[in-house]
C-alpha atoms as a PDB file:
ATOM      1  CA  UNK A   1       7.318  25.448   9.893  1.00  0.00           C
ATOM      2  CA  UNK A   2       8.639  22.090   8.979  1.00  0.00           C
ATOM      3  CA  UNK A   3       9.995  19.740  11.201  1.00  0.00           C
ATOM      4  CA  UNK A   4      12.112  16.368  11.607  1.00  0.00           C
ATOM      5  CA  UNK A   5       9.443  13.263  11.778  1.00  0.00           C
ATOM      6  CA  UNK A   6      12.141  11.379  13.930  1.00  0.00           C
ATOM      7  CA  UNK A   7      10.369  12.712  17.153  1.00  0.00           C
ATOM      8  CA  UNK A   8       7.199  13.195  16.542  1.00  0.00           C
ATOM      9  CA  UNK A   9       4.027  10.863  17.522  1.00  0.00           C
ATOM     10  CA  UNK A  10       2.496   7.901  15.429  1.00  0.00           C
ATOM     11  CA  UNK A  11      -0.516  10.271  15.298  1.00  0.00           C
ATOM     12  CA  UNK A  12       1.010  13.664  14.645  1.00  0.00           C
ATOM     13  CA  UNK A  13       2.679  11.920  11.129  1.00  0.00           C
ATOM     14  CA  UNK A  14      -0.925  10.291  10.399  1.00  0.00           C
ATOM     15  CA  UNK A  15      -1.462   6.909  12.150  1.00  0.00           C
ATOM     16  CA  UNK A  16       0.422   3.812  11.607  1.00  0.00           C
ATOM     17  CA  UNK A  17      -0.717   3.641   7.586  1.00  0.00           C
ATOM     18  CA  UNK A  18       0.720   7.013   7.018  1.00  0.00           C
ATOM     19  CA  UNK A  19       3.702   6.803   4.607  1.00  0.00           C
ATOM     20  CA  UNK A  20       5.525   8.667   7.214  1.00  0.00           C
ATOM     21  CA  UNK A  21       4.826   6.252  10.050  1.00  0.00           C
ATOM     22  CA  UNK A  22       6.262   3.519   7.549  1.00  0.00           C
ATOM     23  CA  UNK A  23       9.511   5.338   5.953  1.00  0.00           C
ATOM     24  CA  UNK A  24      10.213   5.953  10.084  1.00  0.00           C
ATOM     25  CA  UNK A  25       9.731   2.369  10.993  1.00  0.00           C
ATOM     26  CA  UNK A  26      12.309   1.184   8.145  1.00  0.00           C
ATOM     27  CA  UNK A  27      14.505   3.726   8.915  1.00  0.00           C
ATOM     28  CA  UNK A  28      14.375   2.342  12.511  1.00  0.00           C
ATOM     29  CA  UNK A  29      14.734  -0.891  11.508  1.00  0.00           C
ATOM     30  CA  UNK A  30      17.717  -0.009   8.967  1.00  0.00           C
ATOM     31  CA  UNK A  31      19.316   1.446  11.723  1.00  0.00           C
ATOM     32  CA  UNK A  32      18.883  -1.836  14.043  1.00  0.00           C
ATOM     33  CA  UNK A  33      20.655  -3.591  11.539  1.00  0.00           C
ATOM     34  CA  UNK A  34      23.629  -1.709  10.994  1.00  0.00           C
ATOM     35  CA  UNK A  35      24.131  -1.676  14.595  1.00  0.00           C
ATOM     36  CA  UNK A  36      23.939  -4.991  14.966  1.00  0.00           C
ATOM     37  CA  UNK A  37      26.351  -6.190  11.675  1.00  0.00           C
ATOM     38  CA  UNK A  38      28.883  -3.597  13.608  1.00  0.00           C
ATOM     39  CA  UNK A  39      28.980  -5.739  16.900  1.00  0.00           C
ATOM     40  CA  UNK A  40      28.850  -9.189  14.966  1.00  0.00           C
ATOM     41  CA  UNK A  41      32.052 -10.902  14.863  1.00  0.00           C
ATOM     42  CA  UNK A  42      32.964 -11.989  11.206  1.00  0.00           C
ATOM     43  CA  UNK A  43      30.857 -15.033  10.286  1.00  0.00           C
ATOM     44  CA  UNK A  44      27.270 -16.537   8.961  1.00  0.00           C
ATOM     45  CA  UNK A  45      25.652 -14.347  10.816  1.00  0.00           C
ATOM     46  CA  UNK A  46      27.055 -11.157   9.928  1.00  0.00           C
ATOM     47  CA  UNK A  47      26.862 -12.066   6.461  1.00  0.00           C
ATOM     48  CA  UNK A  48      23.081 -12.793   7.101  1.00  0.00           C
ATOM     49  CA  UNK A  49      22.443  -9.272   8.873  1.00  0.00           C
ATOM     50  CA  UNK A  50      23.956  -7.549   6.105  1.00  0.00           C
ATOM     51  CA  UNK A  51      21.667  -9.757   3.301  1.00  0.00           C
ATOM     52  CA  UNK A  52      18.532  -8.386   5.688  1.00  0.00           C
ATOM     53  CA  UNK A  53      19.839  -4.587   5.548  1.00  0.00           C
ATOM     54  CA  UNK A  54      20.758  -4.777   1.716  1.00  0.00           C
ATOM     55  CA  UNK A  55      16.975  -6.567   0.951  1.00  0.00           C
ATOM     56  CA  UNK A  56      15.212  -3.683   3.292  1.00  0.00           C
ATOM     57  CA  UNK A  57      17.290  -1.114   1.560  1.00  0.00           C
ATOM     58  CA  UNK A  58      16.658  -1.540  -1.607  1.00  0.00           C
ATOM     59  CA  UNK A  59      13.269  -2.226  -1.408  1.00  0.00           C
ATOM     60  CA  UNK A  60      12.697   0.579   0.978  1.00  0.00           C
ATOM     61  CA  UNK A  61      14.045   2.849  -2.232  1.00  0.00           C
ATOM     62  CA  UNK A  62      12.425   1.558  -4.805  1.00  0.00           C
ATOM     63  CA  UNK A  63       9.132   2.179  -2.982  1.00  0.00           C
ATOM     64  CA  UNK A  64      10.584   5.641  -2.731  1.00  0.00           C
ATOM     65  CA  UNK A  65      11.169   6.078  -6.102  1.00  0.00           C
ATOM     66  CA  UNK A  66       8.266   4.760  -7.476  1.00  0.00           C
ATOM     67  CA  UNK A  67       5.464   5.793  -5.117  1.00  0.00           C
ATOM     68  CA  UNK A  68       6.979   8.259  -2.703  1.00  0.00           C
ATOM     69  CA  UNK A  69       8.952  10.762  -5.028  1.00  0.00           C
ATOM     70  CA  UNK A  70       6.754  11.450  -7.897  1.00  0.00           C
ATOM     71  CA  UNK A  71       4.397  12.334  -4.705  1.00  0.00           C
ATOM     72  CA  UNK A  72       6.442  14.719  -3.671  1.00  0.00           C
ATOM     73  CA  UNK A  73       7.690  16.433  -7.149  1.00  0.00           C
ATOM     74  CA  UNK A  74       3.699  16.852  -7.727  1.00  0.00           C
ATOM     75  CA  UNK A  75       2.741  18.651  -4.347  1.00  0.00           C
ATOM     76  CA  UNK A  76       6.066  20.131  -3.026  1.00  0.00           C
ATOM     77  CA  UNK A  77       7.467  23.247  -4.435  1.00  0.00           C
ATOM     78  CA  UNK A  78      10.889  22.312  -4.572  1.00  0.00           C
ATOM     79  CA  UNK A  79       9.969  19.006  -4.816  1.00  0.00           C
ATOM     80  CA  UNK A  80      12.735  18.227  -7.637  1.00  0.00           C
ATOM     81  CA  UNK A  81      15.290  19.869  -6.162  1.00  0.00           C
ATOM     82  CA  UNK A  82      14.916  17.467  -2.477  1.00  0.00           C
ATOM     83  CA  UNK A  83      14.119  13.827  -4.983  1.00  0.00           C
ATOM     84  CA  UNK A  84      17.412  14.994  -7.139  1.00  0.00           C
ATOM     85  CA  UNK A  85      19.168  15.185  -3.458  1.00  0.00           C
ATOM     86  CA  UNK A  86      17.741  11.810  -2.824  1.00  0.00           C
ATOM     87  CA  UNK A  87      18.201   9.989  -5.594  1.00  0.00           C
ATOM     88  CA  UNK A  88      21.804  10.699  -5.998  1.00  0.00           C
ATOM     89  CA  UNK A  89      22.246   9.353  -2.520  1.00  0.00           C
ATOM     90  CA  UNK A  90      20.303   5.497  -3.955  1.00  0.00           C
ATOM     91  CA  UNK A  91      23.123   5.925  -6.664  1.00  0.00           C
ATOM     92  CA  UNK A  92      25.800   5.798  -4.385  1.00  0.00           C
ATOM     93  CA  UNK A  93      23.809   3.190  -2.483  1.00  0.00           C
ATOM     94  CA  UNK A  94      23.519   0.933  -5.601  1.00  0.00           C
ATOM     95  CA  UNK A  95      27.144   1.469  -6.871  1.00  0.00           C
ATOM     96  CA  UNK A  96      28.461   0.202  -3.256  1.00  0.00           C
ATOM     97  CA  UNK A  97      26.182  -2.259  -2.853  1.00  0.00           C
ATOM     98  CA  UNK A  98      26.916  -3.583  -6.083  1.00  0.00           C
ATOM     99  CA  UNK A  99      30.389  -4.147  -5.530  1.00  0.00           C
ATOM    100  CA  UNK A 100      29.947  -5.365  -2.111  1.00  0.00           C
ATOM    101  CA  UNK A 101      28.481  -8.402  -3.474  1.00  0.00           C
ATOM    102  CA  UNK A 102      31.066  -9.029  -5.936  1.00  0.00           C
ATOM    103  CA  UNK A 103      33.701  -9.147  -3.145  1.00  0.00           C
ATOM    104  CA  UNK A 104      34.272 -12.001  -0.771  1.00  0.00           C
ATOM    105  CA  UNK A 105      33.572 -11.734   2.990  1.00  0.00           C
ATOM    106  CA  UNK A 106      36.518 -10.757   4.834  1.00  0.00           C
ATOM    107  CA  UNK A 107      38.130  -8.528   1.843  1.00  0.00           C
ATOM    108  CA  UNK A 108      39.228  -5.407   3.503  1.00  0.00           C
ATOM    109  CA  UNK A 109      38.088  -3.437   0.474  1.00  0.00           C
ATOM    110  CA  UNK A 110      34.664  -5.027   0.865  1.00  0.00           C
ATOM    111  CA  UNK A 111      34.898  -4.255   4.746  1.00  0.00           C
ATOM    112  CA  UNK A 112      35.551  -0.475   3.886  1.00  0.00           C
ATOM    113  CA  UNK A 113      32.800  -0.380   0.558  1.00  0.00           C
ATOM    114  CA  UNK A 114      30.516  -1.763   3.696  1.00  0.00           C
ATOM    115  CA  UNK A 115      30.950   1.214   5.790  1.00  0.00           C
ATOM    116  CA  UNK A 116      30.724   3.728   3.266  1.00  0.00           C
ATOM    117  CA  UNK A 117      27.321   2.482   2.297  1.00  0.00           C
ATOM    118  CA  UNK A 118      26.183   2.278   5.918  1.00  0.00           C
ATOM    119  CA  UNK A 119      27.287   6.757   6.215  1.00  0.00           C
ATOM    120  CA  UNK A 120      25.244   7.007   3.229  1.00  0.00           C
ATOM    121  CA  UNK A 121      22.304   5.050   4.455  1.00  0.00           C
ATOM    122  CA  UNK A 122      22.678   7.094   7.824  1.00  0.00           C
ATOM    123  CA  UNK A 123      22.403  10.241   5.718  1.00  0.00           C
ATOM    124  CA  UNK A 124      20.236   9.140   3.641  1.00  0.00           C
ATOM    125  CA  UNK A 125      17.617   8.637   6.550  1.00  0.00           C
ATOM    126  CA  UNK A 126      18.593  12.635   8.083  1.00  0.00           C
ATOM    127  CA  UNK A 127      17.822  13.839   4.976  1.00  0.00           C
ATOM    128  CA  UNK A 128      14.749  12.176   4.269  1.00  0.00           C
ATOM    129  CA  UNK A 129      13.556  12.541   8.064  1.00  0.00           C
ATOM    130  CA  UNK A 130      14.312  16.352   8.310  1.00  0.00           C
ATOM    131  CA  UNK A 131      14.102  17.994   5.221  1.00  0.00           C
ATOM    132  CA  UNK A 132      12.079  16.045   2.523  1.00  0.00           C
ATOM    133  CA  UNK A 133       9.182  14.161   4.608  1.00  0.00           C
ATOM    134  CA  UNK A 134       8.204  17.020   6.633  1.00  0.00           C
ATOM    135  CA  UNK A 135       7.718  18.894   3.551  1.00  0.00           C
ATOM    136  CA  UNK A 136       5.503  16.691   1.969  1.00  0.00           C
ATOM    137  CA  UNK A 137       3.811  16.570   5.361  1.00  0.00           C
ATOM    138  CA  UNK A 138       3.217  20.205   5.209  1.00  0.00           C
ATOM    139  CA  UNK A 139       1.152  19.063   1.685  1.00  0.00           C
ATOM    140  CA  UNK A 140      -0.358  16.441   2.599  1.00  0.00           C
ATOM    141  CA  UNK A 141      -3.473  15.589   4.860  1.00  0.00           C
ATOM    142  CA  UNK A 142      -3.423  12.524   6.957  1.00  0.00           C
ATOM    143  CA  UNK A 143      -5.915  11.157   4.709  1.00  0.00           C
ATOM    144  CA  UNK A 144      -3.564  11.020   1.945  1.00  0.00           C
ATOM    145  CA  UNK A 145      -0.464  10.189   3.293  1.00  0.00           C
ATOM    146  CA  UNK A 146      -2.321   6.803   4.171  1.00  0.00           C
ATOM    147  CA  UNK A 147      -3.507   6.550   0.796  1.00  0.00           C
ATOM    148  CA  UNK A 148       0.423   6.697  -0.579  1.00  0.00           C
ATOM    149  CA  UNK A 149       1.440   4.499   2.511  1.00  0.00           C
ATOM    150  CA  UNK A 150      -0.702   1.738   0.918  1.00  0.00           C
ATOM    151  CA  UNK A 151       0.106   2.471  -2.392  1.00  0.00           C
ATOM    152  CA  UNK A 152       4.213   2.514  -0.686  1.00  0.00           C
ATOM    153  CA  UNK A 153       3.639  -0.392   1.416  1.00  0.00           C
ATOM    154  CA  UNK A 154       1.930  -2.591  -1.460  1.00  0.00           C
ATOM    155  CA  UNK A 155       5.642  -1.524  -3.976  1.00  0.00           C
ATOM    156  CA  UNK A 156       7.863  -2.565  -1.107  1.00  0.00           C
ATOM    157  CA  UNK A 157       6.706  -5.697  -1.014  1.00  0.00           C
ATOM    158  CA  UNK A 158       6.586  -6.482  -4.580  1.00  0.00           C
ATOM    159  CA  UNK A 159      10.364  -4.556  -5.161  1.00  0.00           C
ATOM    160  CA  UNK A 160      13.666  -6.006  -6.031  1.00  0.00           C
ATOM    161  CA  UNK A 161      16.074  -6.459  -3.469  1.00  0.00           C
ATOM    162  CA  UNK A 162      19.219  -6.133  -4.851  1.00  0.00           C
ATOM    163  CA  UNK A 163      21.717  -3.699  -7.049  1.00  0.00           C
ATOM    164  CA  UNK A 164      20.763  -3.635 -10.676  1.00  0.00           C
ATOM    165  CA  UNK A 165      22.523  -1.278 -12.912  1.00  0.00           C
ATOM    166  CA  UNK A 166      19.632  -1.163 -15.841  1.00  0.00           C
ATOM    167  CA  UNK A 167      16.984   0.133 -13.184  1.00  0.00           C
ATOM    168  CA  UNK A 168      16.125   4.083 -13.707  1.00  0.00           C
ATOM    169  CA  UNK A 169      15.866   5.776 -11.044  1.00  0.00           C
ATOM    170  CA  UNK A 170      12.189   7.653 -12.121  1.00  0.00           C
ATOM    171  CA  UNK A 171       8.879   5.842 -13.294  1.00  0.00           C
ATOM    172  CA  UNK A 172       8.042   4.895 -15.562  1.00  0.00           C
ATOM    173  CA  UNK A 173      11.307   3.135 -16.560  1.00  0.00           C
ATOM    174  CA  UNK A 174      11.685   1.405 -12.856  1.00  0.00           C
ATOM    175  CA  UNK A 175       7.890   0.495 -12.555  1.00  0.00           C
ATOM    176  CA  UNK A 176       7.963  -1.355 -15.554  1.00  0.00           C
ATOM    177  CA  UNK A 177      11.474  -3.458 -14.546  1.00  0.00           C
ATOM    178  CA  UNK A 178      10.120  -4.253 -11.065  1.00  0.00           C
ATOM    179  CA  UNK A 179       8.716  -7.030 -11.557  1.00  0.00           C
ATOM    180  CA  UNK A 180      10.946  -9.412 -13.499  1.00  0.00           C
ATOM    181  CA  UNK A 181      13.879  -8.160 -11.015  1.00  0.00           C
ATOM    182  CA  UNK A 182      12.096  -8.616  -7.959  1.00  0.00           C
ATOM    183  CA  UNK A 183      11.413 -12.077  -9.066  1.00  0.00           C
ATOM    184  CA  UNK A 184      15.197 -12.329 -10.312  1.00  0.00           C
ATOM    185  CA  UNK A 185      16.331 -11.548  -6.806  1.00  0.00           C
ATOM    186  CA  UNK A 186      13.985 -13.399  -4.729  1.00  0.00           C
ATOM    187  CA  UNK A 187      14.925 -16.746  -6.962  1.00  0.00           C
ATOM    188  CA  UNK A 188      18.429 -16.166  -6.030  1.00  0.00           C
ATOM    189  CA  UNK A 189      18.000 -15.372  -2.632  1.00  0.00           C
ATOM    190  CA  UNK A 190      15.964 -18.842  -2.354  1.00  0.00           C
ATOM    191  CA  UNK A 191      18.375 -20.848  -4.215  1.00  0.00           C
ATOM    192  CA  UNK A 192      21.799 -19.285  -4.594  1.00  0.00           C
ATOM    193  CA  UNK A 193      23.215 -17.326  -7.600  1.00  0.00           C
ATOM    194  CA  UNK A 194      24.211 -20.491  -9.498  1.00  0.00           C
ATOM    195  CA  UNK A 195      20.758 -21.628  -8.979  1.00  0.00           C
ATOM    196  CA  UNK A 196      17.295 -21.438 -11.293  1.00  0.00           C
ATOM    197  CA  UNK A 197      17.952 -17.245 -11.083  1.00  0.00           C
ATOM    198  CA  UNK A 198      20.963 -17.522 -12.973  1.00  0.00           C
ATOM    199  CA  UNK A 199      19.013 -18.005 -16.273  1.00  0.00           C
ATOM    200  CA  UNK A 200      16.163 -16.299 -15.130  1.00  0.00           C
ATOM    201  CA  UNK A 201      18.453 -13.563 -14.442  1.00  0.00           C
ATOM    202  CA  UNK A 202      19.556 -12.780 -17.891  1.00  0.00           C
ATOM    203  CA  UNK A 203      15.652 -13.044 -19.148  1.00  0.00           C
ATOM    204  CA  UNK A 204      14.463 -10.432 -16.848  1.00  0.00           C
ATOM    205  CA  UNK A 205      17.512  -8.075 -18.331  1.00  0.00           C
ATOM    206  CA  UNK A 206      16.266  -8.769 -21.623  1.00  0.00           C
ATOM    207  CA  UNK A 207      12.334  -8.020 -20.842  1.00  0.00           C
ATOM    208  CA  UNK A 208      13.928  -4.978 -19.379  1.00  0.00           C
ATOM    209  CA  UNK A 209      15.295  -3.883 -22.267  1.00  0.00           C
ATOM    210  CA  UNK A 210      12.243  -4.762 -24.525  1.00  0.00           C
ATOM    211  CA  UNK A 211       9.465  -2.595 -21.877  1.00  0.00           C
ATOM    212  CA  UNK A 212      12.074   0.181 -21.991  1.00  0.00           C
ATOM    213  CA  UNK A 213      12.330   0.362 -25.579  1.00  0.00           C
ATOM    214  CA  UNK A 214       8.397   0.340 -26.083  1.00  0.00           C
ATOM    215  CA  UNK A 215       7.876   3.951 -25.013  1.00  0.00           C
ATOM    216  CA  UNK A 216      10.892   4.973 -27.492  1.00  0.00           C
ATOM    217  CA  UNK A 217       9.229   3.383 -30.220  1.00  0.00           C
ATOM    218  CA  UNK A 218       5.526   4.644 -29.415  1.00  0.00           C
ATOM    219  CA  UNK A 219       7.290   8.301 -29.757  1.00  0.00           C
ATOM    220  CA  UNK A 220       9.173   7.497 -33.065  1.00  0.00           C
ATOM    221  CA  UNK A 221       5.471   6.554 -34.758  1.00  0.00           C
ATOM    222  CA  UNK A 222       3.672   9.615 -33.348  1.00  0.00           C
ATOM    223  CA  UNK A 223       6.607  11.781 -34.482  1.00  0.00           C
ATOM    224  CA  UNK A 224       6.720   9.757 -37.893  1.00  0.00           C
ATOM    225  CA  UNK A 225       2.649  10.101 -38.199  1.00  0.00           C
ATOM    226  CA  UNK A 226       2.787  13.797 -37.329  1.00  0.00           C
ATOM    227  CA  UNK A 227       5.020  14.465 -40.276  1.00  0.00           C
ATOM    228  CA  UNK A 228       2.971  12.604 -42.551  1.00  0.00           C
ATOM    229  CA  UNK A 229      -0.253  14.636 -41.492  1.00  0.00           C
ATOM    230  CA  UNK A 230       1.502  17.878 -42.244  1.00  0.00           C
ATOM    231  CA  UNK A 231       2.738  16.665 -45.570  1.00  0.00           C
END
């Protein structure tokens, strides 16, 4: 029978590689940072804990989403149903987030909006912890939930970091739009958002509107050379 991961050993979810092992130790982490943002009076440095939580988040998902989920649709019998779950929580995520950083620090709607996202995130994690992971657990040997924690760890790192609204929530539409976001994000983050990102920004929206297009296209001209060949 399936159980929460939050309790159990490094070993028992497949050593410290195992996608498991990893989604817990963000999860910790996530939850070290809300804490602390909480019990940080109004300033630079609150403003800098919630920059970390936001960047850990939303890389943290997209891993998810690319690597993580399509895992768990393939080997998990209800698979869909517990991603679907998921993935409507990142939507929430996103929205908030996304207006968070249109609001200035010390708004009281932004204050609330922060909140909000942080009882999301916190049930975000339950739901993940004890229902979804121990399934795939359940599916999955140890070998190959280290095999997807590489292939999880190596996404993270590459993700975006930050709200977009063009980015699906399924491969292969938010595979293809990682890159030129991530690199979007991380140029602001260096530089500010008036900086070099600012242009680079509205490229990278553009590219993602040309690599989602090319699968549309690719299924017009098979449809298009499929009537030909019956005519």
């Amino acid at each position: 029978m399936s159980h929460t991961i939050k309790d159990q050993t490094v070993e028992q979810l497949g050593g410290q590689s195992s996608v498991l092992a990893r989604q817990r130790r963000d999860h910790v982490e996530m939850d070290r940072l809300m804490d602390s943002y909480r019990v940080t009076a109004p300033g630079e440095d609150r403003e800098r804990i919630l920059r970390e939580l936001v960047q850990l988040v939303f890389s943290h998902a997209f891993a998810e989403e690319t690597v993580l989920w399509p895992a768990v649709r393939r080997t998990v019998p209800d698979g869909e149903e517990l991603t679907s779950r998921v993935e409507e929580e990142h939507q929430e995520i996103n929205d908030l987030v996304a207006d968070i950083e249109r609001l200035d620090a010390g708004d009281p709607e932004r204050e609330e909006k922060v909140l909000r996202t942080f009882d999301l995130i916190r049930q975000d994690i339950r739901d993940e912890e004890d229902l979804l992971l121990p399934r795939l657990q359940e599916a999955m040997d140890a070998t190959e939930l280290r095999r997807i924690g590489t292939a999880w760890e190596t996404m993270r790192r590459t993700a975006p970091l930050h709200p977009h609204p063009v980015v699906p929530r399924r491969p292969p539409g938010n595979a293809l739009l990682g890159v030129p976001l991530s690199l979007y994000d991380r140029t602001r983050d260096a530089f500010g958002p008036h900086g070099p990102a600012a242009g680079l920004g509205k490229a990278a929206v553009g590219l993602a509107a040309a690599l989602l297009s090319v699968p549309v296209i690719a299924a017009v001209l098979r449809r298009r050379n499929r009537s030909k060949g019956r005519r």
